[in-house]
Protein backbone atom coordinates (compact mmCIF):
# COMPACT_ATOMS: atom_id res chain seq x y z
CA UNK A 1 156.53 4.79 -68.43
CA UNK A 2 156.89 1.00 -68.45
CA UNK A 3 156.88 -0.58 -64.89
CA UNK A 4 159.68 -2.28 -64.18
CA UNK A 5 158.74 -5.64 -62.45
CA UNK A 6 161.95 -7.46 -62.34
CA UNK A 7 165.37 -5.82 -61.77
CA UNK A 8 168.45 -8.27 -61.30
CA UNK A 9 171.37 -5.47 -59.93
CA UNK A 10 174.55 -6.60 -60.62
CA UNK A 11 174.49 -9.65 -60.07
CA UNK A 12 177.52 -12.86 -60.02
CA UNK A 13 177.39 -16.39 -59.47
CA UNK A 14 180.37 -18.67 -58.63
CA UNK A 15 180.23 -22.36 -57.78
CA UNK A 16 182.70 -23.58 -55.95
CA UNK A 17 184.36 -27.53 -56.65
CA UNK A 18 186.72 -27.95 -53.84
CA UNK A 19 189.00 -25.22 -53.34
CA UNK A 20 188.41 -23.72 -57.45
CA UNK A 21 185.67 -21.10 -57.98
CA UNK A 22 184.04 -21.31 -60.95
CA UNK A 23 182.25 -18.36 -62.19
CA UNK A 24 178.87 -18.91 -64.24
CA UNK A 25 177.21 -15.23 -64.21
CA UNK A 26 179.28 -11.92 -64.62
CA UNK A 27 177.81 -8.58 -63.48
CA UNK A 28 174.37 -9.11 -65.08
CA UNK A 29 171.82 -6.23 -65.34
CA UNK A 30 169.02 -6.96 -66.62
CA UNK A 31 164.92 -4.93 -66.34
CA UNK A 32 162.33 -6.76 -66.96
CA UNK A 33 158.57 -5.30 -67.57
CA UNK A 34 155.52 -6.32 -66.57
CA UNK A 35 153.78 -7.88 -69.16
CA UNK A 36 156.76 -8.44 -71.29
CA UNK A 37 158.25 -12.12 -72.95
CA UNK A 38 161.93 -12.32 -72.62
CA UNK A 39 163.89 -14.77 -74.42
CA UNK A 40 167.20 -15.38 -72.78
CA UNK A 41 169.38 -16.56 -75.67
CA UNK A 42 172.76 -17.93 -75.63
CA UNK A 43 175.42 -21.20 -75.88
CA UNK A 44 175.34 -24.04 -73.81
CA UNK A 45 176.96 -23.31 -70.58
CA UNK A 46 176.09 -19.76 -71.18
CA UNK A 47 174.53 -19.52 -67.44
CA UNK A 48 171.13 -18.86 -69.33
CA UNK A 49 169.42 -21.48 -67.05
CA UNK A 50 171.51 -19.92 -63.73
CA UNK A 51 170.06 -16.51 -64.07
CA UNK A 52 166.69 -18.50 -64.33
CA UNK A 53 167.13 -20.17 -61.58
CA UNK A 54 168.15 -16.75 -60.07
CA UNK A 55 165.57 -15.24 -61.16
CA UNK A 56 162.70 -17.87 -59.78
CA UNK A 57 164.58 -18.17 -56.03
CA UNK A 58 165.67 -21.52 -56.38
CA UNK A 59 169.32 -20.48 -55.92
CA UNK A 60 170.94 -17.58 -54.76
CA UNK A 61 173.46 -15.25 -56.32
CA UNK A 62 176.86 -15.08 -55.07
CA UNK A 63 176.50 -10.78 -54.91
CA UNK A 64 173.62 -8.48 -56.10
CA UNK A 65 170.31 -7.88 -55.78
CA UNK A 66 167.16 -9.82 -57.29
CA UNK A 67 163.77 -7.63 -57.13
CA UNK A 68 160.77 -9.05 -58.01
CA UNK A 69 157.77 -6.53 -57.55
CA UNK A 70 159.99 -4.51 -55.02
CA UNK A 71 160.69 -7.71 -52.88
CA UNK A 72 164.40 -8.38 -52.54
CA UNK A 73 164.19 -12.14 -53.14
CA UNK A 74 167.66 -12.89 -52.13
CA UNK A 75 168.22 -12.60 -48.87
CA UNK A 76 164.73 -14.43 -48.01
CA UNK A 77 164.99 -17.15 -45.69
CA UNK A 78 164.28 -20.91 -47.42
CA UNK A 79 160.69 -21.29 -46.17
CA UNK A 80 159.96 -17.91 -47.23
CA UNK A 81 161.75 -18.50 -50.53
CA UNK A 82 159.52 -21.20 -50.90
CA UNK A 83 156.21 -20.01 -50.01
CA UNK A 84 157.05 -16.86 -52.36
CA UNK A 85 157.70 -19.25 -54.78
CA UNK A 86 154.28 -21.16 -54.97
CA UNK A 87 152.64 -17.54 -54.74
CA UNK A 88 154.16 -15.98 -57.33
CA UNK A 89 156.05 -18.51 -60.39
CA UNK A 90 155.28 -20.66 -62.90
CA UNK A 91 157.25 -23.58 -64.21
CA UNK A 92 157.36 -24.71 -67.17
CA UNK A 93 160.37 -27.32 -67.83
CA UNK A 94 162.14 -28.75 -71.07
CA UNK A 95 160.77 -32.48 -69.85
CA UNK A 96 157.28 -31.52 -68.56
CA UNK A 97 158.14 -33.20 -65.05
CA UNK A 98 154.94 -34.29 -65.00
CA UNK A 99 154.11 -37.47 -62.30
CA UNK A 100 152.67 -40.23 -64.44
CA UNK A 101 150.91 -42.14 -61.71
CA UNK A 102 148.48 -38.83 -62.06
CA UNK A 103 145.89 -38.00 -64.79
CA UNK A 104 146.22 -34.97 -66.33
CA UNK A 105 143.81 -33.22 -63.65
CA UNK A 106 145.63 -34.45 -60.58
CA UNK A 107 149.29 -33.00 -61.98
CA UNK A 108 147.96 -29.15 -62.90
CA UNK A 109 146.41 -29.90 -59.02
CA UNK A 110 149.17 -30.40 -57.35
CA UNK A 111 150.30 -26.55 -57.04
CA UNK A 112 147.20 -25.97 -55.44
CA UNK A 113 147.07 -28.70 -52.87
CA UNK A 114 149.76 -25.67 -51.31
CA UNK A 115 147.14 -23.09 -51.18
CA UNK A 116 144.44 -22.85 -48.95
CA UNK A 117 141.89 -23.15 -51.72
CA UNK A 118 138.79 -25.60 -51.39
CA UNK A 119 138.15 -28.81 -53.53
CA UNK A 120 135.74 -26.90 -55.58
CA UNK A 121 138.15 -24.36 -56.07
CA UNK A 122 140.64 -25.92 -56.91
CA UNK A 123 138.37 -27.99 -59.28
CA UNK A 124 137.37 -24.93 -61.44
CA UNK A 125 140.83 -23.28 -60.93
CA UNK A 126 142.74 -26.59 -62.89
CA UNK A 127 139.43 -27.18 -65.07
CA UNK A 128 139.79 -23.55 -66.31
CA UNK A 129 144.03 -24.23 -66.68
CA UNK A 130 143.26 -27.14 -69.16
CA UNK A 131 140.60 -25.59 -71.13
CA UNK A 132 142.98 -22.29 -71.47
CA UNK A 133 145.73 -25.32 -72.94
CA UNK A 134 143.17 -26.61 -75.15
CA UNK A 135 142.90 -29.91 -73.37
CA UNK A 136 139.41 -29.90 -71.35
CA UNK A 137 139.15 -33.41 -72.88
CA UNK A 138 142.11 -35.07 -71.74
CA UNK A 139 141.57 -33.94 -68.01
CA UNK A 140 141.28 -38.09 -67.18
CA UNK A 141 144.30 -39.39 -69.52
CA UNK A 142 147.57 -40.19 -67.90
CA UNK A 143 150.84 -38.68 -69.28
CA UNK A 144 151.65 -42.13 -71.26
CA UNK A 145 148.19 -41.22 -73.13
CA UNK A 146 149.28 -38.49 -74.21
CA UNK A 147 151.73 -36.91 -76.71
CA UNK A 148 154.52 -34.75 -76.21
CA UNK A 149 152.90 -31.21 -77.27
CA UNK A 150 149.95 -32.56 -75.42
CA UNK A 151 152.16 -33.10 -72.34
CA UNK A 152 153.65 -29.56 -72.31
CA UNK A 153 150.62 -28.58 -72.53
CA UNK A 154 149.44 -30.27 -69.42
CA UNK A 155 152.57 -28.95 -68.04
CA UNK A 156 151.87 -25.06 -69.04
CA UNK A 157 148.32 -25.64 -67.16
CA UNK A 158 150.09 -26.82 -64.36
CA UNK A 159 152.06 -23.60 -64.79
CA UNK A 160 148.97 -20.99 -64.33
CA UNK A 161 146.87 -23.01 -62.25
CA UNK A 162 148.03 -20.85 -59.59
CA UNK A 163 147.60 -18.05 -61.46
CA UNK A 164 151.51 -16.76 -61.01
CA UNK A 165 152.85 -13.34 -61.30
CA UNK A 166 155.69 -14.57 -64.16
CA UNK A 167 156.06 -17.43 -65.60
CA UNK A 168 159.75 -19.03 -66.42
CA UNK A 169 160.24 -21.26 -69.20
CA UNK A 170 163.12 -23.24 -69.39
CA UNK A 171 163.79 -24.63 -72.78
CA UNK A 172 160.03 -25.48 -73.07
CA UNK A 173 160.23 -26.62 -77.11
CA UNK A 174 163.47 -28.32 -76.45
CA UNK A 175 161.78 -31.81 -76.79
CA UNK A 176 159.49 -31.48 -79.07
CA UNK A 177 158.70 -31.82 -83.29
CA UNK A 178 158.51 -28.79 -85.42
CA UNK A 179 154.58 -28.84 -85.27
CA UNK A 180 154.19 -29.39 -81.14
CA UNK A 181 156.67 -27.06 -81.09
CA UNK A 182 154.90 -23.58 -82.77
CA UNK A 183 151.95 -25.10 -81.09
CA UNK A 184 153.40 -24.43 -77.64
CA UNK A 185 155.09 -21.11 -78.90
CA UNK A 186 151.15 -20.07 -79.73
CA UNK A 187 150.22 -20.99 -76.81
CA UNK A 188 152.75 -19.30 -74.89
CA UNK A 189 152.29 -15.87 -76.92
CA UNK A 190 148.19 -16.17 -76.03
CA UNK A 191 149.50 -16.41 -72.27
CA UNK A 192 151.20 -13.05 -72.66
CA UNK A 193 148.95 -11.48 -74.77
CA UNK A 194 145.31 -12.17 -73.60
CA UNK A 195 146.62 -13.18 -70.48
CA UNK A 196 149.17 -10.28 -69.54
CA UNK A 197 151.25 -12.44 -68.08
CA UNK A 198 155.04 -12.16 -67.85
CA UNK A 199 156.81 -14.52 -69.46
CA UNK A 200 161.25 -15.40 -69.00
CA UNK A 201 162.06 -18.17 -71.65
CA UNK A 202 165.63 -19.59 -72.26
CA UNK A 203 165.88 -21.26 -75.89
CA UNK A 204 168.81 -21.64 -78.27
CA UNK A 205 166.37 -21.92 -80.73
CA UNK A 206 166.36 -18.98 -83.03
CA UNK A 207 162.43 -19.70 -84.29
CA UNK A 208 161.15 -19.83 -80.68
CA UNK A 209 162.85 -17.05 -79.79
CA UNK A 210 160.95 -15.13 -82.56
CA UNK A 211 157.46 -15.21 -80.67
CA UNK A 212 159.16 -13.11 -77.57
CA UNK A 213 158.58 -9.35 -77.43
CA UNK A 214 162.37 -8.62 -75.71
CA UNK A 215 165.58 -10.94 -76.74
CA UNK A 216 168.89 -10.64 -74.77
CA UNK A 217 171.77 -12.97 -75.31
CA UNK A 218 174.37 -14.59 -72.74
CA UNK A 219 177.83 -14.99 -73.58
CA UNK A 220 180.19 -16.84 -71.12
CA UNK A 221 178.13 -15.10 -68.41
CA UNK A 222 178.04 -12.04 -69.86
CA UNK A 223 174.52 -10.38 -70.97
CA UNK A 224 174.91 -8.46 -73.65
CA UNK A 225 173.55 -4.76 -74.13
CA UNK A 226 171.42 -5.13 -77.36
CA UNK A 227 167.41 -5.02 -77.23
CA UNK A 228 166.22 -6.96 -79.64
């Protein structure tokens, strides 16, 4: 039987402007398992990027419960919220977020300046990162150097420097050509399958979508019941 490694229990979100709620999520269940690559489909405005957010303990759900690998993420204070975070998820953003005042070294580095890992360490853990991205000879460019694909990339590395237990993927083709695009798709797919690693992606694009193992659609904040 298939592990389950994250289990969001019925789960809402509300914002609140002024006195009006404004509901985003709706009663979402959702199982993910270890190992798997979810692509969380759906509108904009869907709450797609909410239940990421969710999911990664950046924000907290109105009611419900968020398990990670039998930790109950919710109700964690912030500073343990945040040192869970840098133990356990990888980012990987529509814009790359990279700094670009840093080569492409120093911003798959800065994760680990967190950890209590030594220079060399951390040397061979972001050296091994970029070669895994393809880009062991671009450690010394800055992002202007570089081009967009080439930039994710830099950003995935950044992503499993740390070596995280999931990774979440927000949009992560969203800026890029056609080409860059599969290119980052591949490389994503490798992750999960060489890698094992657990992968949560939100797209609205139907062809990325096609490289995850598990699809599930939101609807007005409603997840619909159909495995892809």
């Amino acid at each position: 039987m298939a592990e389950k490694f994250i289990e969001v229990k019925n789960v809402e979100k509300s914002y609140w402007r002024d006195t009006l709620e404004i509901p985003v999520l709706n009663n979402i269940n959702l199982d993910i398992e270890k190992g798997d690559f979810l692509a969380l489909m759906g509108p904009s405005g869907s709450g797609k990027t909410t239940l990421l957010n969710l999911i990664a303990g950046i924000d907290r759900p109105s009611t419900g419960e968020i398990f990670v690998d039998g930790v109950d993420i919710a109700p964690l204070s912030d500073g343990m919220l945040a040192r869970w975070r840098s133990d356990n998820v990888g980012f990987v953003f529509q814009f790359y977020n990279l700094l670009p005042v840093l080569t492409a070294f120093e911003n798959v580095e800065l994760p680990l300046l967190l950890t209590k890992l030594s220079k060399q360490e951390r040397k061979h853990q972001v050296e091994t990162a970029l070669s895994i991205v393809g880009l062991a000879d671009r450690m010394d460019h800055y992002p202007n150097q570089l081009s967009g694909g080439q930039e994710q990339r830099v950003a995935i590395a950044r992503a499993i420097a740390t070596d995280p237990s999931f990774i979440l993927a927000d949009e992560p083709t969203g800026d890029l050509d056609k080409v860059s695009a599969e290119e980052i798709m591949d490389l994503l797919s490798q992750l999960n399958k060489e890698f094992g690693k657990t992968i949560i992606m939100v797209t609205h694009d139907p062809k990325a979508a096609e490289y995850a193992r598990t699809q599930r659609h939101l609807d007005k904040g409603e997840l619909n019941n159909n495995h892809a």
